[in-house]
PDB file of N, CA and C in Angstrom:
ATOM      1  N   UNK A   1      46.304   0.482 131.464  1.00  0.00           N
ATOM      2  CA  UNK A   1      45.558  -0.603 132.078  1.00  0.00           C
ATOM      3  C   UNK A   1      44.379  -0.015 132.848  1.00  0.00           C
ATOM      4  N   UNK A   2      43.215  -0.595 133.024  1.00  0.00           N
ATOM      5  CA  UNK A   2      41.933  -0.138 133.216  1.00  0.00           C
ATOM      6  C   UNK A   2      41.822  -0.765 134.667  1.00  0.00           C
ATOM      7  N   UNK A   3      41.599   0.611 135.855  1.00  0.00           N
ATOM      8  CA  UNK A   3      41.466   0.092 136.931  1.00  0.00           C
ATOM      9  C   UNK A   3      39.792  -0.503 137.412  1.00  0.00           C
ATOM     10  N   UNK A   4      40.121  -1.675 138.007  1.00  0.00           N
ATOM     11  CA  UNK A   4      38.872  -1.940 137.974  1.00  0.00           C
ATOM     12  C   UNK A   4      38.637  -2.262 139.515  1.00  0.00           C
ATOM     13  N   UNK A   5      36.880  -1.996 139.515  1.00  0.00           N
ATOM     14  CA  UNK A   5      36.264  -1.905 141.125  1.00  0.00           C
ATOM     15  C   UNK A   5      35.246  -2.906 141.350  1.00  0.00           C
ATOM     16  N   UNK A   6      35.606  -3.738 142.152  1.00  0.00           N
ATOM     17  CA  UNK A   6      34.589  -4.492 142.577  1.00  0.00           C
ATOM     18  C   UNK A   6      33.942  -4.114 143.331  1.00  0.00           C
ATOM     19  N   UNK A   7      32.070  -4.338 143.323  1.00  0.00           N
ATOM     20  CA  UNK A   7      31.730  -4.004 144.394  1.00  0.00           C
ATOM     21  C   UNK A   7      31.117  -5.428 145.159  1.00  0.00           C
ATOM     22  N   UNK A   8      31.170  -5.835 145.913  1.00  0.00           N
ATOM     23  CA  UNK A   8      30.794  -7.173 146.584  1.00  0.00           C
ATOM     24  C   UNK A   8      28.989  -7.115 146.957  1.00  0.00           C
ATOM     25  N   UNK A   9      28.582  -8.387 146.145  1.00  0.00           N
ATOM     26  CA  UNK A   9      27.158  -8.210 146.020  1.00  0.00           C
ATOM     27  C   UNK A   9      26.853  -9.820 147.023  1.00  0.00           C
ATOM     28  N   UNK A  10      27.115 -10.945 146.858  1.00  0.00           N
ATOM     29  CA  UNK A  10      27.015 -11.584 147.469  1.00  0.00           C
ATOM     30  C   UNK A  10      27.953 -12.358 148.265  1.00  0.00           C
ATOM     31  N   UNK A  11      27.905 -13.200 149.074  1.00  0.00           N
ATOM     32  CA  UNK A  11      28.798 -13.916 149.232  1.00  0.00           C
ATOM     33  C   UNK A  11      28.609 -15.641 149.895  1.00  0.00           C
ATOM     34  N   UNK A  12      29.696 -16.579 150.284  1.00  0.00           N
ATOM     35  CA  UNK A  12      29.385 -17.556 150.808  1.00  0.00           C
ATOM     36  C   UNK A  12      30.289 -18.268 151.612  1.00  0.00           C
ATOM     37  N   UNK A  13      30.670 -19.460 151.801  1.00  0.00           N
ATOM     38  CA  UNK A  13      31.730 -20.008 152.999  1.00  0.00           C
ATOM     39  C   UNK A  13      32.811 -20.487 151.785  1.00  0.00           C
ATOM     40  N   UNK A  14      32.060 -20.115 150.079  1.00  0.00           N
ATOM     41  CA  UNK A  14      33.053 -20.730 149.185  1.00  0.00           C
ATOM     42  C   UNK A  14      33.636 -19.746 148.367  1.00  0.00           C
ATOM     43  N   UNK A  15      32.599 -18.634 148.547  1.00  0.00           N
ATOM     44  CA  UNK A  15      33.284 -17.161 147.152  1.00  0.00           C
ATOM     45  C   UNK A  15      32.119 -16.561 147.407  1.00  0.00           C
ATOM     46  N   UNK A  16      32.339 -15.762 146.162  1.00  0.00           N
ATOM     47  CA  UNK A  16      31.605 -14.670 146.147  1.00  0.00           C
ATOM     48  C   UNK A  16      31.480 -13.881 145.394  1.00  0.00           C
ATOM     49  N   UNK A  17      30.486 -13.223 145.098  1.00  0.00           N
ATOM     50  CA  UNK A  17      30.280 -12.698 143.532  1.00  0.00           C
ATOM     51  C   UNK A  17      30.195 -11.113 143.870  1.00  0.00           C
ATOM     52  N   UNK A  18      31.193 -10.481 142.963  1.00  0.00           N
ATOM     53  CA  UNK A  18      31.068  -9.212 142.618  1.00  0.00           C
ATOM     54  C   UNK A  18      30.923  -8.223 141.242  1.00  0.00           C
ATOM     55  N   UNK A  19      30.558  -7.184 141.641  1.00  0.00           N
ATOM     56  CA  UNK A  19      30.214  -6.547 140.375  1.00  0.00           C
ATOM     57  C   UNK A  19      31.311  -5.219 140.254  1.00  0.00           C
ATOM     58  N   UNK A  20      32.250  -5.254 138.679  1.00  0.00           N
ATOM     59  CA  UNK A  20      33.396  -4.698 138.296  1.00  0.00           C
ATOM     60  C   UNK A  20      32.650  -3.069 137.832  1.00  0.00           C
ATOM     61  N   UNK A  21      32.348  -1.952 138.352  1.00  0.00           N
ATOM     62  CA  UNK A  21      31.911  -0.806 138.012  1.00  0.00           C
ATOM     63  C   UNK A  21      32.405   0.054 136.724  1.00  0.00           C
ATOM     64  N   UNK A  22      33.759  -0.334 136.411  1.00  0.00           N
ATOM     65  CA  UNK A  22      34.392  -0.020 135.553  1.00  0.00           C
ATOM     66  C   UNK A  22      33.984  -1.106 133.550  1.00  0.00           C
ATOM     67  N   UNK A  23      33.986  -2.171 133.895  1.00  0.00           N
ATOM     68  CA  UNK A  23      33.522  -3.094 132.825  1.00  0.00           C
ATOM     69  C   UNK A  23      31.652  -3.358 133.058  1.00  0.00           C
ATOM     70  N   UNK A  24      31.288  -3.212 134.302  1.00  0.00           N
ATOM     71  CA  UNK A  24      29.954  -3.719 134.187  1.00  0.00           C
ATOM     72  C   UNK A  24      29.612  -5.409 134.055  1.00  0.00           C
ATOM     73  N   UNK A  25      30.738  -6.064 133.957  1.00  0.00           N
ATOM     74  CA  UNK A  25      30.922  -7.353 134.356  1.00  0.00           C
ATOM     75  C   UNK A  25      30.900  -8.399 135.917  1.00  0.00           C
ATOM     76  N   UNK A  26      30.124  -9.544 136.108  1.00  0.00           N
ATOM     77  CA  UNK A  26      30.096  -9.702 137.715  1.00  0.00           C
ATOM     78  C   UNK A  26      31.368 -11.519 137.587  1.00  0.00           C
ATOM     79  N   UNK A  27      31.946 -10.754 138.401  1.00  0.00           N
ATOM     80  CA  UNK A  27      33.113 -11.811 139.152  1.00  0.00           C
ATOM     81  C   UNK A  27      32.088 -12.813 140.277  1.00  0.00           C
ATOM     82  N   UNK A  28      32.532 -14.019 139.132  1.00  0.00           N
ATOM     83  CA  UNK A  28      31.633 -15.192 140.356  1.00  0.00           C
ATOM     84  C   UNK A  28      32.803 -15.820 140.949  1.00  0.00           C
ATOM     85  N   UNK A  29      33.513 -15.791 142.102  1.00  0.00           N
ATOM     86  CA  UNK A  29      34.616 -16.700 142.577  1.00  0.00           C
ATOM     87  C   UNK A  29      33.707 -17.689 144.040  1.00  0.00           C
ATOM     88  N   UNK A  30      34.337 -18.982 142.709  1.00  0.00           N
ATOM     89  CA  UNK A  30      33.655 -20.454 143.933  1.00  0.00           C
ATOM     90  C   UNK A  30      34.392 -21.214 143.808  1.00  0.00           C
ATOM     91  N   UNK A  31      35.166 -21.544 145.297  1.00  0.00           N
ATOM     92  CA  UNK A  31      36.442 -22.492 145.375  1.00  0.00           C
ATOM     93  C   UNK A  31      37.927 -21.899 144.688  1.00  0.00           C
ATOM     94  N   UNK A  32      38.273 -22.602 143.590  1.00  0.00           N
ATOM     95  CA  UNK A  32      39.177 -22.057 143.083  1.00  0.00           C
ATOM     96  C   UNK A  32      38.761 -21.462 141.537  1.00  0.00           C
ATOM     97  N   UNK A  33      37.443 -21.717 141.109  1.00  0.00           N
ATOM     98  CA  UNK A  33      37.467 -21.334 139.740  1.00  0.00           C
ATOM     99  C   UNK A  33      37.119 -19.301 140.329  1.00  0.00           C
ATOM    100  N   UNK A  34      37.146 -19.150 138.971  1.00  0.00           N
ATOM    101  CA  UNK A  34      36.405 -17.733 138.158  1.00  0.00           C
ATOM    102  C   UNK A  34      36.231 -17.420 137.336  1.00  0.00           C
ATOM    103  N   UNK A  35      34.931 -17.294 137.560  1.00  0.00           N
ATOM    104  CA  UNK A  35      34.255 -16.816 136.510  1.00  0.00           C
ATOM    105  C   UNK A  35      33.190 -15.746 135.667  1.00  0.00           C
ATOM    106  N   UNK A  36      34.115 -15.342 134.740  1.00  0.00           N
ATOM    107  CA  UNK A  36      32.966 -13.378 134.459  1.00  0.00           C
ATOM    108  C   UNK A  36      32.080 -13.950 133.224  1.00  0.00           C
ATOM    109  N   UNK A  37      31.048 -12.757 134.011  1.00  0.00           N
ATOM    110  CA  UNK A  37      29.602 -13.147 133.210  1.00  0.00           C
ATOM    111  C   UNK A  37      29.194 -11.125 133.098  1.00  0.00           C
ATOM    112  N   UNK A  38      28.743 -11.263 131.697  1.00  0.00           N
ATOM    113  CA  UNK A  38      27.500 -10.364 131.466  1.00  0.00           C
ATOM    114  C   UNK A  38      26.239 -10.821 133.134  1.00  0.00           C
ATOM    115  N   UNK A  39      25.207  -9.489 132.822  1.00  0.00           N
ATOM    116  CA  UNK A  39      24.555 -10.056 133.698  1.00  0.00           C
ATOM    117  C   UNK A  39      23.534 -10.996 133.140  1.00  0.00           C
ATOM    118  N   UNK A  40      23.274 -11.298 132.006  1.00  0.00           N
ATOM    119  CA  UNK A  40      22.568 -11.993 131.131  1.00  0.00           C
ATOM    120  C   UNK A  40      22.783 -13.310 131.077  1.00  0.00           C
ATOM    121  N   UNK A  41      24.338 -13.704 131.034  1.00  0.00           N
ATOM    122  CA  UNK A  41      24.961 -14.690 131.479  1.00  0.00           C
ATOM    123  C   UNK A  41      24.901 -15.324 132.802  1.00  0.00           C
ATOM    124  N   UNK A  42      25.217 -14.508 133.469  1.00  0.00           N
ATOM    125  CA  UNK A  42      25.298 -14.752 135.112  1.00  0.00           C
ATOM    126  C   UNK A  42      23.854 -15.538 135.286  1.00  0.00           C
ATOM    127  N   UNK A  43      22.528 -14.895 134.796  1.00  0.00           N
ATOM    128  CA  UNK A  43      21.249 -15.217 134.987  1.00  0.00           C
ATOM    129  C   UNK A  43      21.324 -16.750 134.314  1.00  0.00           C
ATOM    130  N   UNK A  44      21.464 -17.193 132.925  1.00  0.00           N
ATOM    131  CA  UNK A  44      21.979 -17.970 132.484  1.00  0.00           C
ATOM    132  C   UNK A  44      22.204 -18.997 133.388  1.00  0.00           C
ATOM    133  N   UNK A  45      23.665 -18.910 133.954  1.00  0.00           N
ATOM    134  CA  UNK A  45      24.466 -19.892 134.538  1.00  0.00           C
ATOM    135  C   UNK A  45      23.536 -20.454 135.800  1.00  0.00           C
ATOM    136  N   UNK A  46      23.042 -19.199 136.443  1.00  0.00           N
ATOM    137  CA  UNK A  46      21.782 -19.329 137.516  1.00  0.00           C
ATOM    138  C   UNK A  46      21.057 -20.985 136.618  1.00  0.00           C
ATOM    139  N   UNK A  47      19.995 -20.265 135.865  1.00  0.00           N
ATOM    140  CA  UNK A  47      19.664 -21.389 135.115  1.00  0.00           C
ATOM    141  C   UNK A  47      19.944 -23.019 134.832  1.00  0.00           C
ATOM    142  N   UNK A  48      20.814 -23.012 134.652  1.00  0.00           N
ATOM    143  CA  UNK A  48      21.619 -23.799 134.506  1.00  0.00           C
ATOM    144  C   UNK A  48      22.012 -24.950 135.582  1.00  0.00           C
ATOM    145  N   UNK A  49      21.775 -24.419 136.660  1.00  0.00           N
ATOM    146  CA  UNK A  49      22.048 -25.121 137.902  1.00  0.00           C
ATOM    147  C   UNK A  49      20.617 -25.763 138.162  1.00  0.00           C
ATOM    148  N   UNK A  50      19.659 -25.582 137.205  1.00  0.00           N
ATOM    149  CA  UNK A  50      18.283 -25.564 137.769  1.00  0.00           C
ATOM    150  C   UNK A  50      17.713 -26.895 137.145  1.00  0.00           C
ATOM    151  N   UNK A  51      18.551 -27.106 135.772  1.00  0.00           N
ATOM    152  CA  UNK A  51      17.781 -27.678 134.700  1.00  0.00           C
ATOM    153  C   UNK A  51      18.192 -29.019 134.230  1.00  0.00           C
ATOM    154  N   UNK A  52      17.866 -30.147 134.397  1.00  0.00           N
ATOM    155  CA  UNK A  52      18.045 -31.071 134.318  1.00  0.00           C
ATOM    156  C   UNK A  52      18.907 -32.153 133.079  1.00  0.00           C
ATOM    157  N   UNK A  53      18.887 -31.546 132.070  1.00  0.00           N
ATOM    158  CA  UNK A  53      19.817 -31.638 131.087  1.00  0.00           C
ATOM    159  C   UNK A  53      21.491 -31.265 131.356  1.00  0.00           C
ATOM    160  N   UNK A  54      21.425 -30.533 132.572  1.00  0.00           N
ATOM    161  CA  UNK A  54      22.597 -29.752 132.083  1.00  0.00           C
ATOM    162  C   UNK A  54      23.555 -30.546 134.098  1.00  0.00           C
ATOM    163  N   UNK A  55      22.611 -30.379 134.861  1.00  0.00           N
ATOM    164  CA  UNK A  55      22.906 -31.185 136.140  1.00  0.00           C
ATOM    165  C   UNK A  55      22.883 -32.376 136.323  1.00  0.00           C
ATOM    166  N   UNK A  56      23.730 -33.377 137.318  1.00  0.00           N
ATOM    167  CA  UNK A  56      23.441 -34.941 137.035  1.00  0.00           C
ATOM    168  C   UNK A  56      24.420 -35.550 138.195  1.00  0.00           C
ATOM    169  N   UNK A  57      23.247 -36.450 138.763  1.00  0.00           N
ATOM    170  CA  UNK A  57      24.498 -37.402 139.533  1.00  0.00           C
ATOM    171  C   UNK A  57      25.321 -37.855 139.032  1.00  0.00           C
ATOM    172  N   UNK A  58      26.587 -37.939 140.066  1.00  0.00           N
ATOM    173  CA  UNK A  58      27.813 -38.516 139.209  1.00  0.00           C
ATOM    174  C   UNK A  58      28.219 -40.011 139.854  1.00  0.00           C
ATOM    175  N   UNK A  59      27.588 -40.169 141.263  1.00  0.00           N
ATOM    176  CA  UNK A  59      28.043 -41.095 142.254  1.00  0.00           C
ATOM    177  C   UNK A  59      29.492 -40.831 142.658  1.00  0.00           C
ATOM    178  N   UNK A  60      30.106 -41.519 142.438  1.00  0.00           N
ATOM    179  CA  UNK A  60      31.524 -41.843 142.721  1.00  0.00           C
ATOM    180  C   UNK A  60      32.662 -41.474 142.279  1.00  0.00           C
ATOM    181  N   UNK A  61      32.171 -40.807 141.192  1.00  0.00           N
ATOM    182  CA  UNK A  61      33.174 -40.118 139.615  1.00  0.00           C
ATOM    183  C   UNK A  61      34.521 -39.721 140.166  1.00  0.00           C
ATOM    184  N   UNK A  62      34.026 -38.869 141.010  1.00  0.00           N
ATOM    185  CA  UNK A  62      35.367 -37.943 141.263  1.00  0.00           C
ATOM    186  C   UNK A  62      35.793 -39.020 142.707  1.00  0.00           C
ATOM    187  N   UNK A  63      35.599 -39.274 143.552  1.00  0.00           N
ATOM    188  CA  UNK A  63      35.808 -39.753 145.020  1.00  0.00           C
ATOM    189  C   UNK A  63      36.398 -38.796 146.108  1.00  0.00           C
ATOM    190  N   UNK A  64      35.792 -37.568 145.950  1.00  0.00           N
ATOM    191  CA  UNK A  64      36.121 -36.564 146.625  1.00  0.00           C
ATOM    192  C   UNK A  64      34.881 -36.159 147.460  1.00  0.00           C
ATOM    193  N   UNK A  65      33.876 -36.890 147.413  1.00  0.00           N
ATOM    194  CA  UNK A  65      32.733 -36.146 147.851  1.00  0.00           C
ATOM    195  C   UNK A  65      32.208 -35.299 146.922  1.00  0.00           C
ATOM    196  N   UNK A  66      32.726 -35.005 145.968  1.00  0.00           N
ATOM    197  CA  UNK A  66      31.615 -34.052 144.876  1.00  0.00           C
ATOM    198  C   UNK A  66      30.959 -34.912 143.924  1.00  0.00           C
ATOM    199  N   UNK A  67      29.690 -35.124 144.198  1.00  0.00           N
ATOM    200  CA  UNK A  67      28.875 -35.904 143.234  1.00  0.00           C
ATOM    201  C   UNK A  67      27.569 -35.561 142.268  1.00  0.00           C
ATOM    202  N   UNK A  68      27.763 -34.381 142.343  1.00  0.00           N
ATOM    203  CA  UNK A  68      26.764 -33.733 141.505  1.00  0.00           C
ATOM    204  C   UNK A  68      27.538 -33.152 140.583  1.00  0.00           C
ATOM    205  N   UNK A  69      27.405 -33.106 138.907  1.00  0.00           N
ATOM    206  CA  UNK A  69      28.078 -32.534 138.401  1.00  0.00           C
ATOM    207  C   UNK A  69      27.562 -31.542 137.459  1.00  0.00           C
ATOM    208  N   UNK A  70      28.120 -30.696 137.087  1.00  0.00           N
ATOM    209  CA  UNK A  70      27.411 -29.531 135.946  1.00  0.00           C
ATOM    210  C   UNK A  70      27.934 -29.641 134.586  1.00  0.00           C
ATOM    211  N   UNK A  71      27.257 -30.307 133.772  1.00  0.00           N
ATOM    212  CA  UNK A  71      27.579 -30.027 131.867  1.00  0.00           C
ATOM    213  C   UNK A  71      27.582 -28.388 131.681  1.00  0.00           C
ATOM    214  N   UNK A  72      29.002 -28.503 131.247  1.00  0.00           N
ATOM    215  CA  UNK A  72      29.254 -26.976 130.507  1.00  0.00           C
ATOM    216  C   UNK A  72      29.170 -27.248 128.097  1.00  0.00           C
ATOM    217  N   UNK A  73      29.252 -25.641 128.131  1.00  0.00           N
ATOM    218  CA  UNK A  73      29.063 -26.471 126.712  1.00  0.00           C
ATOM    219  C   UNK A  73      30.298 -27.010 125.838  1.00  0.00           C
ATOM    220  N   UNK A  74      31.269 -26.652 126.878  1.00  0.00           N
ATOM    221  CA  UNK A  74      32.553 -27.304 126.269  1.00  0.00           C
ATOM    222  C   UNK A  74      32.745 -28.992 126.047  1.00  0.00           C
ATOM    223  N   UNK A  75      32.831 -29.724 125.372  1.00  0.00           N
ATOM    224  CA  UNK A  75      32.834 -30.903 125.448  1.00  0.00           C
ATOM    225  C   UNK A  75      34.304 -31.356 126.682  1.00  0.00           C
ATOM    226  N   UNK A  76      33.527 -32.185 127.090  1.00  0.00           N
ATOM    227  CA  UNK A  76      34.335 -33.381 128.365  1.00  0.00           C
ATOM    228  C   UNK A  76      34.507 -32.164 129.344  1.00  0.00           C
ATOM    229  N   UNK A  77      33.997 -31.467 129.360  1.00  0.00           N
ATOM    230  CA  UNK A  77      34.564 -30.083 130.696  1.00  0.00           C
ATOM    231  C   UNK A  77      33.659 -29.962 131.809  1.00  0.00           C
ATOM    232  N   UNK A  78      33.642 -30.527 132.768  1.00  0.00           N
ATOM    233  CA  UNK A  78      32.372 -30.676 133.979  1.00  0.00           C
ATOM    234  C   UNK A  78      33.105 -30.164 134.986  1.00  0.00           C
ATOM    235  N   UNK A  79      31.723 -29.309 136.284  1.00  0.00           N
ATOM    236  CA  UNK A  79      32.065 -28.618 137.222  1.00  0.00           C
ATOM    237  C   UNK A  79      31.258 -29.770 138.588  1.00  0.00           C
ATOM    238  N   UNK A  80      32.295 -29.880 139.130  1.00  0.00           N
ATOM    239  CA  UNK A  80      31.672 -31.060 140.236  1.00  0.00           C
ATOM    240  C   UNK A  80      31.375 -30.311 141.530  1.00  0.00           C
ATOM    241  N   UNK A  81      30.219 -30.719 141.880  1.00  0.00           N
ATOM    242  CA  UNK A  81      30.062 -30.013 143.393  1.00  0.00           C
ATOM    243  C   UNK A  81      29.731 -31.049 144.382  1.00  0.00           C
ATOM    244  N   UNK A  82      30.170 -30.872 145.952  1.00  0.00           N
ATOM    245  CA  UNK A  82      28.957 -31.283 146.749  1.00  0.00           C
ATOM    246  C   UNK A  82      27.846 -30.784 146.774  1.00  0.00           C
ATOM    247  N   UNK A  83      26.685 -32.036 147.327  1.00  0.00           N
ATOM    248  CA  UNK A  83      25.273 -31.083 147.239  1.00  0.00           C
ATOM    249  C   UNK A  83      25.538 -30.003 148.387  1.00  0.00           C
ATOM    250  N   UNK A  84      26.490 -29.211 149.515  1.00  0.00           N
ATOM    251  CA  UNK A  84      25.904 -28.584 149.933  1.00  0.00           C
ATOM    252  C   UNK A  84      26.901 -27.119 149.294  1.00  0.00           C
ATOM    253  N   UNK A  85      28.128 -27.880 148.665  1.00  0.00           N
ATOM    254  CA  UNK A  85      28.321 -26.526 147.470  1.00  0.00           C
ATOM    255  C   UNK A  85      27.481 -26.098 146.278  1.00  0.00           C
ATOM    256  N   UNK A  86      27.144 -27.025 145.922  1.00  0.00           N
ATOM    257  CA  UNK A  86      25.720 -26.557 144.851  1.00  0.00           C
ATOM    258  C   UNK A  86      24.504 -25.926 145.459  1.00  0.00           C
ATOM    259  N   UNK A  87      24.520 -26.261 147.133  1.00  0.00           N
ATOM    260  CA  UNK A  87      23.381 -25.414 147.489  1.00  0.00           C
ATOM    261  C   UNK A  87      23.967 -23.804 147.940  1.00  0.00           C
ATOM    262  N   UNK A  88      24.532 -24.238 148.148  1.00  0.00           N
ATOM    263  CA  UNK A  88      25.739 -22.659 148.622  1.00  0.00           C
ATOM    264  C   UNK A  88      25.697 -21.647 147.121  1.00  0.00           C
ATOM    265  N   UNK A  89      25.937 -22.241 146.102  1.00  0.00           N
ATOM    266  CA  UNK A  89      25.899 -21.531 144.752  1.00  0.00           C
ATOM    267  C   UNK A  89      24.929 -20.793 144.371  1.00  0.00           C
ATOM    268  N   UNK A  90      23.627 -21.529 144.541  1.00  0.00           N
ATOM    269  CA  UNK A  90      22.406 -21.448 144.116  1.00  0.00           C
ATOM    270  C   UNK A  90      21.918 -20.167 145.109  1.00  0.00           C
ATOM    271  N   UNK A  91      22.381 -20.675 146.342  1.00  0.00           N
ATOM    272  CA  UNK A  91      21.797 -19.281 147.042  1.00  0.00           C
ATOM    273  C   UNK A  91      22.183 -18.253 147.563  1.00  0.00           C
ATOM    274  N   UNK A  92      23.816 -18.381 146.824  1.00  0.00           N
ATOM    275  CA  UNK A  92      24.905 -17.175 146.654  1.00  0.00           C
ATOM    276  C   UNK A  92      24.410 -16.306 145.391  1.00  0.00           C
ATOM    277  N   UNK A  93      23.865 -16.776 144.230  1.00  0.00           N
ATOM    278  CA  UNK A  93      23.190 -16.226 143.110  1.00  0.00           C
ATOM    279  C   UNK A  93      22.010 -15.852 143.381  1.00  0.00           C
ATOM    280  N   UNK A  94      21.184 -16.838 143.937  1.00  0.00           N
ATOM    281  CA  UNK A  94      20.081 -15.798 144.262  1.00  0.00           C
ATOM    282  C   UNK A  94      20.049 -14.650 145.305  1.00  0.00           C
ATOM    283  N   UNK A  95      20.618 -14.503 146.105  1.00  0.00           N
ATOM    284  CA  UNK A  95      20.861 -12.873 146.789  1.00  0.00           C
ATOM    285  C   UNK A  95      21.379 -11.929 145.858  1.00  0.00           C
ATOM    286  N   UNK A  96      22.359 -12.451 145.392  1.00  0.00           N
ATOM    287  CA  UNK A  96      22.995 -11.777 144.445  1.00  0.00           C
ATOM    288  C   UNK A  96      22.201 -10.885 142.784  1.00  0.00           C
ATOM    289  N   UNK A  97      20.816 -11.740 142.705  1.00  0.00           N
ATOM    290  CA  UNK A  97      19.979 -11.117 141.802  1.00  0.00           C
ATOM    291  C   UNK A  97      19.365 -10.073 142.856  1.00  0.00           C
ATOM    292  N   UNK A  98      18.455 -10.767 144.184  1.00  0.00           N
ATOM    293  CA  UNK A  98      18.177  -9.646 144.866  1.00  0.00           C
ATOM    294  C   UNK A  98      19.052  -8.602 144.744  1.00  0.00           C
ATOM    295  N   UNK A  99      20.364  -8.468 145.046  1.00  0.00           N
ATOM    296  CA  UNK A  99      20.939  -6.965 145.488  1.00  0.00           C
ATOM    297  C   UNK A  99      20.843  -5.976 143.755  1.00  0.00           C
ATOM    298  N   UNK A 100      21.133  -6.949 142.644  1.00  0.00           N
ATOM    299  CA  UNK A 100      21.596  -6.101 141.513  1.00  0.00           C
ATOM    300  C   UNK A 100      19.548  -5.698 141.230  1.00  0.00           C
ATOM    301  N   UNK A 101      18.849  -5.731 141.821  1.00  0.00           N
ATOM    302  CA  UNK A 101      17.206  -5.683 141.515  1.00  0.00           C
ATOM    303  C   UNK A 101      17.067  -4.504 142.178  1.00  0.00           C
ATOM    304  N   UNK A 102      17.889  -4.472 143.654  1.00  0.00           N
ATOM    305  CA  UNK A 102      17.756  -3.341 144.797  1.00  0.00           C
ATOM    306  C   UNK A 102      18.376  -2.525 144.096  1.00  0.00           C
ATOM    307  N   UNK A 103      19.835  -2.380 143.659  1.00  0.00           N
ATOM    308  CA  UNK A 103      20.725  -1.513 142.891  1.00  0.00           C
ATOM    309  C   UNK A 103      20.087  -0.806 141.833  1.00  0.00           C
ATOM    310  N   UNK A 104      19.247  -1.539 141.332  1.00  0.00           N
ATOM    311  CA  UNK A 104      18.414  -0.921 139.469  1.00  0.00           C
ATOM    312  C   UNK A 104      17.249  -0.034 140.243  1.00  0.00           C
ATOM    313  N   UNK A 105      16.460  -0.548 141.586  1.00  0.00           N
ATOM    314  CA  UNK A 105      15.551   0.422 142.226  1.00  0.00           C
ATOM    315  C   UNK A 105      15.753   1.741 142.332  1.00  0.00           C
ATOM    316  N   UNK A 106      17.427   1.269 143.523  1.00  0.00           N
ATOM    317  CA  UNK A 106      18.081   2.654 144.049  1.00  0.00           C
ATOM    318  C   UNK A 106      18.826   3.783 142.891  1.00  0.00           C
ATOM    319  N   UNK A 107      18.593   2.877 141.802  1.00  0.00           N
ATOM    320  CA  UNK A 107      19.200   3.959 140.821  1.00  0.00           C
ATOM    321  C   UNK A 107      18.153   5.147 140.265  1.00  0.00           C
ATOM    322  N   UNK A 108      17.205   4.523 140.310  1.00  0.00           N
ATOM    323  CA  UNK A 108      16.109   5.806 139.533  1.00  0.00           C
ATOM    324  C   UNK A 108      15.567   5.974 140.477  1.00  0.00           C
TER     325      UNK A 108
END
């Protein structure tokens, strides 16, 4: 079994994203999901939060207070946020590009 190392790149009041040194894979944990991404992906998913096809009010859907929801490409499979967990996401990922930008500097 392949030991693996996280190194903690960002974080928030909901998760936090790290990067596995051993796979080269980054651990996004928000709330209870997780989820591993290439960093290509990760950028992606960034995306994704951005773009209007893929984000959408939900109103009332859930009645939990999460009313923004995220289309994944799985059919019927949606990620519901409050707006101030979707803002928490957005700017848990963007530090999180900052540090892996600082990391690619400090490497060469």
């Amino acid at each position: 079994m392949t030991n693996h190392s996280l190194v903690l790149l960002a974080s928030c009041a909901y998760g936090y994203v790290g990067k596995c040194n051993c796979c080269e894979k980054y651990n996004l944990v928000f709330n209870n999901q997780l989820f591993i991404f290439s960093e290509e992906d990760l950028r992606y998913f960034r995306r994704m939060l951005e773009d209007e096809t893929t984000v959408f009010e939900a109103g009332n859907l859930c009645g939990n207070g999460r009313t923004i929801g995220l289309k994944t490409p799985l059919n019927n499979f949606f990620i519901m946020f409050t707006p101030k967990e979707l803002e928490n996401l957005k700017n848990m990922l963007d530090d999180t590009f900052v540090m892996i930008e600082v990391s690619k500097v400090l490497q060469y």
